[in-house]
N, C-alpha and C. Protein backbone atom coordinates (compact mmCIF):
# COMPACT_ATOMS: atom_id res chain seq x y z
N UNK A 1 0.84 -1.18 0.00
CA UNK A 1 0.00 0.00 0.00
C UNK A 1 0.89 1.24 0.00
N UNK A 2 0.26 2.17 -0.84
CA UNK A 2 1.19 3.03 -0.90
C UNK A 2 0.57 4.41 0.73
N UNK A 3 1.82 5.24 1.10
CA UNK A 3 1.48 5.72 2.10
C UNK A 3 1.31 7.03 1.50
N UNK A 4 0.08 7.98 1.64
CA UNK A 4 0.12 8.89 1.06
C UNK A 4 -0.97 9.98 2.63
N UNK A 5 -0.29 11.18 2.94
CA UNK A 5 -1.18 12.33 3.74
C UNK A 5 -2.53 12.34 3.28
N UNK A 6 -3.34 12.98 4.11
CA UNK A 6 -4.58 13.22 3.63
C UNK A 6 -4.10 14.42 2.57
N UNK A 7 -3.48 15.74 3.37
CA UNK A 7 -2.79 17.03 2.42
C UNK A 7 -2.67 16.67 0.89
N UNK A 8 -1.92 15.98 0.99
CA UNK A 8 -1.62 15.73 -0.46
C UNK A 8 -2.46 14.96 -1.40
N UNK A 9 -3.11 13.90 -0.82
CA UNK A 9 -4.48 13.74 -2.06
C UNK A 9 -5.45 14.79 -1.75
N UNK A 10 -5.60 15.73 -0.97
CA UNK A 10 -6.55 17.02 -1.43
C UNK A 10 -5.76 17.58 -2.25
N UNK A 11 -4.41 17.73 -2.55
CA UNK A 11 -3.97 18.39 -3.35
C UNK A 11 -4.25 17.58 -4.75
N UNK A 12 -3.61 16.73 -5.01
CA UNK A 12 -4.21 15.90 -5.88
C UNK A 12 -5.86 16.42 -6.18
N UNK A 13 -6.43 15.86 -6.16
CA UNK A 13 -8.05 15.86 -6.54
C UNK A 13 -8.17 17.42 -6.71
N UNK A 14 -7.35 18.59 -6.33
CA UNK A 14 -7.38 19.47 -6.88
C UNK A 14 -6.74 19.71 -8.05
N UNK A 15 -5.53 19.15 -8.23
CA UNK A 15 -4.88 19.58 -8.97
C UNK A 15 -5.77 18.60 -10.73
N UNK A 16 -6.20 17.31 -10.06
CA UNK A 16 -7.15 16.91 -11.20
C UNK A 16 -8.00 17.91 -11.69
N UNK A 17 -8.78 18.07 -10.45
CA UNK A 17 -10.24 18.66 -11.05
C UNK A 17 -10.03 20.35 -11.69
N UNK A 18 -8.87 21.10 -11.49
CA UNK A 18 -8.26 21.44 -12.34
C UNK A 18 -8.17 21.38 -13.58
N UNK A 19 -7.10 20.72 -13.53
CA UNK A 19 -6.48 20.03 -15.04
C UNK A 19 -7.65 19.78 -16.08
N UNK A 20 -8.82 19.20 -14.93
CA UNK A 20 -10.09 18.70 -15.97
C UNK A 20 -11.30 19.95 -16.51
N UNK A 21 -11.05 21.09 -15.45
CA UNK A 21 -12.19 21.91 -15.99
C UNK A 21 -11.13 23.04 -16.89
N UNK A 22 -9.86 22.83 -16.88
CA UNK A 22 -8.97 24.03 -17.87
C UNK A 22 -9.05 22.76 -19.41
N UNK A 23 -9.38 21.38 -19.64
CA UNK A 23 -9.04 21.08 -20.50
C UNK A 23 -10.30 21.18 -21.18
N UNK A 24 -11.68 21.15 -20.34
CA UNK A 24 -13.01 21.94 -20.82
C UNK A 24 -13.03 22.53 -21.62
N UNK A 25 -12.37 23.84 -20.99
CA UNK A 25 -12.79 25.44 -21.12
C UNK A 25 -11.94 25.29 -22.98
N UNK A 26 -10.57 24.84 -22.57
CA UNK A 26 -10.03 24.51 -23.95
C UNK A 26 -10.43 24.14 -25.37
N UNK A 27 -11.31 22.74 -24.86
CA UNK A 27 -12.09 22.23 -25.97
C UNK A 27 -13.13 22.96 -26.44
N UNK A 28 -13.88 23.67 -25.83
CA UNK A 28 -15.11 24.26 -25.70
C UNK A 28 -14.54 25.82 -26.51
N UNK A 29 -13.14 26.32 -26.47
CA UNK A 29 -13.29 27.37 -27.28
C UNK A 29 -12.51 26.91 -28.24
N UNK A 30 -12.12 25.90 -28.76
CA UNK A 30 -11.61 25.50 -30.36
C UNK A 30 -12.65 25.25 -30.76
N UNK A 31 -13.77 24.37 -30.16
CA UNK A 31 -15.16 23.99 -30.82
C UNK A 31 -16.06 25.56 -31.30
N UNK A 32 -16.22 25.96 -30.58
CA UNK A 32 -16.70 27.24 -30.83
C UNK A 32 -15.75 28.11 -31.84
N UNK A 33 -14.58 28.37 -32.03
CA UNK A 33 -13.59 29.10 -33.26
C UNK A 33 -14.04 28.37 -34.16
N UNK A 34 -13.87 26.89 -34.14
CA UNK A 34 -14.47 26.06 -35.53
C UNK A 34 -15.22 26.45 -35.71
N UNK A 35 -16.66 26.83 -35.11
CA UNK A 35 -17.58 26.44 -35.54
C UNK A 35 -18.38 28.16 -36.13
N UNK A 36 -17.52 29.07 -35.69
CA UNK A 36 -17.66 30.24 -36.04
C UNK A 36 -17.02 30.99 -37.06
N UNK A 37 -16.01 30.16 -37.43
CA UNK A 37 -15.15 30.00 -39.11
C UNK A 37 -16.36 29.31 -39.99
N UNK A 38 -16.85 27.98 -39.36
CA UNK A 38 -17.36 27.58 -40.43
C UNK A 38 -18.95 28.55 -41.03
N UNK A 39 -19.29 29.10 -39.80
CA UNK A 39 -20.30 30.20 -40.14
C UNK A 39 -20.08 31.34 -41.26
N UNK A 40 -18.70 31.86 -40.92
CA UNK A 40 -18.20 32.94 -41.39
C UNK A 40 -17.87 32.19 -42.90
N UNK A 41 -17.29 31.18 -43.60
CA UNK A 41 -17.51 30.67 -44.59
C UNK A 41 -18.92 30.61 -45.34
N UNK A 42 -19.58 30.23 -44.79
CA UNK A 42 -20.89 29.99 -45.50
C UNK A 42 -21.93 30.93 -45.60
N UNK A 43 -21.34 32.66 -44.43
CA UNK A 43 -22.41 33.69 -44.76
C UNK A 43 -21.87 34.54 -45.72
N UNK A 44 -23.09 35.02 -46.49
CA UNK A 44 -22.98 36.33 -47.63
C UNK A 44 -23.68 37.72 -46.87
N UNK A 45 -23.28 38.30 -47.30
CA UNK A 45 -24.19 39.66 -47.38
C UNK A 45 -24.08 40.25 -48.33
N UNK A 46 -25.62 40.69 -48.50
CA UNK A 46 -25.75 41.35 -49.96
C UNK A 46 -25.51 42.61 -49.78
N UNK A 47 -25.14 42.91 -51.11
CA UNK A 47 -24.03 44.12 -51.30
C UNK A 47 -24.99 45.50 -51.75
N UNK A 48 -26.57 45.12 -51.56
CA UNK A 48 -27.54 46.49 -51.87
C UNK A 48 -28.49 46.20 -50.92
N UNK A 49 -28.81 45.52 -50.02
CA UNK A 49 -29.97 45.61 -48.67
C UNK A 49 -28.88 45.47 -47.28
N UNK A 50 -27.61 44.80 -47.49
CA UNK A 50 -27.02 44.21 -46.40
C UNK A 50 -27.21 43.11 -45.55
N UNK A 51 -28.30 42.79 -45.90
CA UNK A 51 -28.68 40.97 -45.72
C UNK A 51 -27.77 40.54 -45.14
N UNK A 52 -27.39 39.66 -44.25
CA UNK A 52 -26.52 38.80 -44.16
C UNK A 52 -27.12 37.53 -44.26
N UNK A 53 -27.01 36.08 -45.46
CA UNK A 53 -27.74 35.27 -45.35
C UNK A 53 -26.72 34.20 -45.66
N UNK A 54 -27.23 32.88 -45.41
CA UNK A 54 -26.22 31.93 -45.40
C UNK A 54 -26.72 30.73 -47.02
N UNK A 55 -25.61 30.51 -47.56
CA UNK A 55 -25.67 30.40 -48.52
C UNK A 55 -25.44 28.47 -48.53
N UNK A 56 -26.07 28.15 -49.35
CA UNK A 56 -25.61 26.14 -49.23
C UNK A 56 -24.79 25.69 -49.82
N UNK A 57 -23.94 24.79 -48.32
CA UNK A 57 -22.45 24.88 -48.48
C UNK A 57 -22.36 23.71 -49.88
N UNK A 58 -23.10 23.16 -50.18
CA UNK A 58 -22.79 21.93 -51.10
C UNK A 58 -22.82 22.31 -52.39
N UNK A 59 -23.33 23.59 -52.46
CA UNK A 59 -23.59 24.40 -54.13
C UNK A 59 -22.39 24.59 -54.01
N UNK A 60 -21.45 24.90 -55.43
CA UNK A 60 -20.62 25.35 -56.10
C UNK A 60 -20.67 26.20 -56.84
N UNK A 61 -21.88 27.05 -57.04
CA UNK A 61 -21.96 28.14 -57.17
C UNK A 61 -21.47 29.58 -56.23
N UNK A 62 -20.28 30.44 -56.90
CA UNK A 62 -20.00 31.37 -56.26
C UNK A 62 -21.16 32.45 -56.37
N UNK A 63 -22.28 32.66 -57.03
CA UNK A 63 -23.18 33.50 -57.39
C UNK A 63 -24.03 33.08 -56.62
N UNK A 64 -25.49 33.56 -55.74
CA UNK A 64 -26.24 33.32 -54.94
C UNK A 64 -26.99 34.65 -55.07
N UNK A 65 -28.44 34.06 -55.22
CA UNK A 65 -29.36 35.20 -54.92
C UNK A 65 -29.79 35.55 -53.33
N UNK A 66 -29.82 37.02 -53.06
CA UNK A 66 -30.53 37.52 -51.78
C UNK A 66 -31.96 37.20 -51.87
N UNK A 67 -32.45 36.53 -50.68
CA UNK A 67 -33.43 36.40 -49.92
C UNK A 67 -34.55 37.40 -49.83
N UNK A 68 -34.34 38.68 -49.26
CA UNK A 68 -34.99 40.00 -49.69
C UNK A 68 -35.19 40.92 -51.02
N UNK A 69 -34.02 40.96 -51.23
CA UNK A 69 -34.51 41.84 -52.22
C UNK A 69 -34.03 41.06 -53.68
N UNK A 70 -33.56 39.69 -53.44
CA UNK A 70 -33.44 39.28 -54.91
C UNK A 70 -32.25 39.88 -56.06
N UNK A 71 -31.24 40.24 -55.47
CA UNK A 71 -29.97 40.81 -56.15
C UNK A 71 -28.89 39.51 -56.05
N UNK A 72 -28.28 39.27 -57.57
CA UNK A 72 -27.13 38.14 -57.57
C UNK A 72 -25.95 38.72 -56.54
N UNK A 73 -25.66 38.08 -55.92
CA UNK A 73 -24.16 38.48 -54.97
C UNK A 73 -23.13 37.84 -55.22
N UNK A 74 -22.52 38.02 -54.81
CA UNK A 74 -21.09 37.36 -55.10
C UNK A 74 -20.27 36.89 -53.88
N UNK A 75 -19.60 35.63 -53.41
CA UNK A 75 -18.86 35.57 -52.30
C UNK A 75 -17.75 36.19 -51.80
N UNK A 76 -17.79 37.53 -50.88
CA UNK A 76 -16.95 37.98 -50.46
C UNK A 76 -16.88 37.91 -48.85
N UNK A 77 -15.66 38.34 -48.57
CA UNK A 77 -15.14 37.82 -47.33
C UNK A 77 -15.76 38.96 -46.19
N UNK A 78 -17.21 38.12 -45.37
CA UNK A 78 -17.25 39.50 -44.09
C UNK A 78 -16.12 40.03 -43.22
N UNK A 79 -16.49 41.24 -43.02
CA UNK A 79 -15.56 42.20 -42.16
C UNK A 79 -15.93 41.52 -41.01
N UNK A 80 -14.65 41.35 -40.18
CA UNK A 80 -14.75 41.19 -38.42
C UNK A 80 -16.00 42.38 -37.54
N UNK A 81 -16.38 41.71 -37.00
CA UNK A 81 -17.40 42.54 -36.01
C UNK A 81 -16.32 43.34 -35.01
């Protein structure tokens, strides 16, 4: 048996439960960057109402009509908020 303080497995189980909610927080904001690139890929805004609408990723069409007012757009890259 190994001899171990009480001190030090509280330290332990801290230093886990730690380790486990910083590797969370980690995953949870690469998932979210992914998943806010992949947004930012797939939205347009039209270039005469300002629409911002999301376009289907499986078309291969760079041309896409607006939703509102019905103007061809073209895929360009949104500005950062």
């Amino acid at each position: 048996m190994i001899p171990i303080h009480l001190s030090d497995l509280i330290m332990l189980f801290m230093a886990v439960g730690v380790t486990v909610v910083c590797l969370l927080w980690f995953w949870t904001f690469v998932r979210e960057r992914r998943r806010e690139t992949h947004r930012r890929r797939i939205a347009i805004q039209c270039r005469i109402c300002a629409t911002a609408y999301a376009r289907d990723p499986k078309s291969k069409s760079s041309v896409t009509i607006c939703p509102v007012c019905h103007t061809p757009n073209e895929r360009n890259r949104l500005r950062p908020i």
